[in-house]
C-alpha atoms as a PDB file:
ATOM      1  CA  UNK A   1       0.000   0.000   0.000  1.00  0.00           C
ATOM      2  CA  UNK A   2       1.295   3.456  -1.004  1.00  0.00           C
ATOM      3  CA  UNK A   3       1.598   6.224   1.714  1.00  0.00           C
ATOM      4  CA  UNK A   4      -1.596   8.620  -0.352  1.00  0.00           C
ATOM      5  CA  UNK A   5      -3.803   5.674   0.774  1.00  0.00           C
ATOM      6  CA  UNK A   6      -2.527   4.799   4.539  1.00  0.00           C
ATOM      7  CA  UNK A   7      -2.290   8.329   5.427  1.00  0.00           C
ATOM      8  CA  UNK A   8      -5.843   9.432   5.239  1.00  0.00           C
ATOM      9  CA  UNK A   9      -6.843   6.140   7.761  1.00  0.00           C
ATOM     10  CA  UNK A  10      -4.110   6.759  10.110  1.00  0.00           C
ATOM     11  CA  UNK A  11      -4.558  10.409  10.856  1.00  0.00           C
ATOM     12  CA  UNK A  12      -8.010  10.142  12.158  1.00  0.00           C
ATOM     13  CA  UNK A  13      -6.917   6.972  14.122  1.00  0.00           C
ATOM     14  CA  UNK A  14      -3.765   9.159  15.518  1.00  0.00           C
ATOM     15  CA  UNK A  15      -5.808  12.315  16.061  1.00  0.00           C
ATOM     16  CA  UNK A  16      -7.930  10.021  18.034  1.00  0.00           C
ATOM     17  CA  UNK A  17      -5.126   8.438  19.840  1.00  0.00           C
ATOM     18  CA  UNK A  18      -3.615  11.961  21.046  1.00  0.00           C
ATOM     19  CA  UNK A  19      -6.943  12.987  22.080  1.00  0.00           C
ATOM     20  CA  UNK A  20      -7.812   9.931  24.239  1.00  0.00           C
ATOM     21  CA  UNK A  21      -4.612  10.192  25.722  1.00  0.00           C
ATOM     22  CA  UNK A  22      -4.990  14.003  26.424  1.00  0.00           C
ATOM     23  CA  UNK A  23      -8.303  13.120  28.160  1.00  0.00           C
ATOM     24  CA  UNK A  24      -6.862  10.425  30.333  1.00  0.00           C
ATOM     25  CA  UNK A  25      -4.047  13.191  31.404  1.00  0.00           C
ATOM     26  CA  UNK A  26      -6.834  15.470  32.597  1.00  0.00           C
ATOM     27  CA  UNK A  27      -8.814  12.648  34.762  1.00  0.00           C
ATOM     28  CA  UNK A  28      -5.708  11.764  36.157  1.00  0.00           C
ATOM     29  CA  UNK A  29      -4.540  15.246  36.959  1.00  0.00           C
ATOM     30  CA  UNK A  30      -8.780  15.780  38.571  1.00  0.00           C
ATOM     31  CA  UNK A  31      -8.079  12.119  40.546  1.00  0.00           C
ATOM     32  CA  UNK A  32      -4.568  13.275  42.236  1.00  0.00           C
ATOM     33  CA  UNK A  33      -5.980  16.935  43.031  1.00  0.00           C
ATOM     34  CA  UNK A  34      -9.674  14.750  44.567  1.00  0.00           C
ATOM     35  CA  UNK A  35      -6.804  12.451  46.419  1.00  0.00           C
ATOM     36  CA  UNK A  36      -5.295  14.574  47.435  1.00  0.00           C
ATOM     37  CA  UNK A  37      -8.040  17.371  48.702  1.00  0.00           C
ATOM     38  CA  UNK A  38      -8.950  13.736  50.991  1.00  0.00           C
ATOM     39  CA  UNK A  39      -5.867  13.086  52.254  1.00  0.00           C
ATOM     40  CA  UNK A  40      -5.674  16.925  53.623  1.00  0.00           C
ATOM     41  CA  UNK A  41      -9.128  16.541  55.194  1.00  0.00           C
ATOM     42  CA  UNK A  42      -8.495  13.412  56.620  1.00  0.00           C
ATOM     43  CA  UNK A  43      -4.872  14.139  58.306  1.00  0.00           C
ATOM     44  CA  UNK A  44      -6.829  17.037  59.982  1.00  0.00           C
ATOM     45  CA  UNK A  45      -9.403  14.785  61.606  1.00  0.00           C
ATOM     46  CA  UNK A  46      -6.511  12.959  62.757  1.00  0.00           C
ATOM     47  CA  UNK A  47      -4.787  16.151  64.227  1.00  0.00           C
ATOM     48  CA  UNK A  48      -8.212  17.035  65.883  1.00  0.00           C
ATOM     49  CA  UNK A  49      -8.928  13.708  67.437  1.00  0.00           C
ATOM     50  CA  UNK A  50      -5.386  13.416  68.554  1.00  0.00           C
ATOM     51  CA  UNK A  51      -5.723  16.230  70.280  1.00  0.00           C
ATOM     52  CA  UNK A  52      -8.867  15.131  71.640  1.00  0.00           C
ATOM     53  CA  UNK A  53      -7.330  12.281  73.060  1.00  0.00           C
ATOM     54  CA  UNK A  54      -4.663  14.268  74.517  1.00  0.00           C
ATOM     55  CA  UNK A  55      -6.762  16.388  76.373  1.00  0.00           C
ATOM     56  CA  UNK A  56      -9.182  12.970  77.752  1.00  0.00           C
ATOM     57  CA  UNK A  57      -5.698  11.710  78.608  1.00  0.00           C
ATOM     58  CA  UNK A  58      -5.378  15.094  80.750  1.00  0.00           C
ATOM     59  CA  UNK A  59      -8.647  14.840  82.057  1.00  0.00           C
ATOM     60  CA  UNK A  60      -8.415  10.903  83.116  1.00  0.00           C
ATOM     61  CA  UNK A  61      -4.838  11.969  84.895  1.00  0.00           C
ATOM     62  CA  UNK A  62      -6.683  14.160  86.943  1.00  0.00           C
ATOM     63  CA  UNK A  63     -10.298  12.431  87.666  1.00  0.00           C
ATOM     64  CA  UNK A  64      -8.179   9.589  89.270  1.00  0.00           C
ATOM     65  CA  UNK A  65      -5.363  11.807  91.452  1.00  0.00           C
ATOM     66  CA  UNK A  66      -5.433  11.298  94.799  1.00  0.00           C
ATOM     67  CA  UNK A  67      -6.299  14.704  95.644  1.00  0.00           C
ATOM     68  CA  UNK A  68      -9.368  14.751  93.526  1.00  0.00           C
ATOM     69  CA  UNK A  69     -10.508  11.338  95.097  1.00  0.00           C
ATOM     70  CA  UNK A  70     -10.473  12.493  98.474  1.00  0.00           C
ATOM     71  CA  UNK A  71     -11.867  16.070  97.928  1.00  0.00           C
ATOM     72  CA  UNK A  72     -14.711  13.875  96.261  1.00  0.00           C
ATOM     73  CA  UNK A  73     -15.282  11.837  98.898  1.00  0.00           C
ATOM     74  CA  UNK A  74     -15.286  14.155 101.741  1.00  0.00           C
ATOM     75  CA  UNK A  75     -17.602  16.745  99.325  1.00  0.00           C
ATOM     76  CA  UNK A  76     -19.901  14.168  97.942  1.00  0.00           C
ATOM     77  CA  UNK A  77     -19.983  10.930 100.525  1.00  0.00           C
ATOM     78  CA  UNK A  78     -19.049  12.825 103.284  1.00  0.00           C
ATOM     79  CA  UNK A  79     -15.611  10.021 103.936  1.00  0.00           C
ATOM     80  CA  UNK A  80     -12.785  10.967 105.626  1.00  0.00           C
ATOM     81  CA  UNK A  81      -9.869   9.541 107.153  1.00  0.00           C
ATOM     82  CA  UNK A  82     -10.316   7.344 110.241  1.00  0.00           C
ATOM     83  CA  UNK A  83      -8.151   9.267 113.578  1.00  0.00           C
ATOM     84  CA  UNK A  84      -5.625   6.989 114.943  1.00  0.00           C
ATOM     85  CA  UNK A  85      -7.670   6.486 118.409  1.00  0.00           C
ATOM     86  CA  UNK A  86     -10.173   4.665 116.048  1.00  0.00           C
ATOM     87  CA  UNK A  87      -8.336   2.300 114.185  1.00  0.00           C
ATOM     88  CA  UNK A  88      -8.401  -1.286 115.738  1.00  0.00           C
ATOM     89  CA  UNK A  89      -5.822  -3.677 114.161  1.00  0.00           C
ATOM     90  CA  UNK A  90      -7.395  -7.569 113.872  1.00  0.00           C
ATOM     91  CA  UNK A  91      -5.109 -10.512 114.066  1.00  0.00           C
ATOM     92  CA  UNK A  92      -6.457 -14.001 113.726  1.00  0.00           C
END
């Protein structure tokens, strides 16, 4: 086959080719850019809820100190300490 004749088939099938390829380019480009506007959003909510569970780390440190306890107790349950005259030691 001479050149005249394969020429007019393959440009259309090359024009096509470049254009498909083009298109491809762009989704790809719109995919990375979506993947990436996720991956932002998503190491935020991590930041936020690590800080969350630094300040419930915080806040469980100091629900169970000693101090609160007993301020608790004598506030709420009306508990305090036993004197010493009180205390009876048991040995079986």
């Amino acid at each position: 086959m001479s050149l005249r004749r394969v020429l007019p088939l393959l440009l259309p099938v090359l024009w096509l080719a470049v254009l498909g390829s083009a298109v491809q380019v762009i989704y790809a480009r719109h995919e990375a850019r979506d993947l990436f506007v996720r991956l932002e959003k998503v190491n935020a909510e991590r930041d936020s809820l690590e800080m969350d569970w630094g300040r419930l780390q915080l806040e469980q440190s100091y629900w169970s100190s000693h101090a609160f306890v007993e301020r608790v107790a004598n506030a709420k349950l009306q508990m305090s300490l036993p004197q010493m005259r009180d205390v009876r030691i048991v040995r079986p």
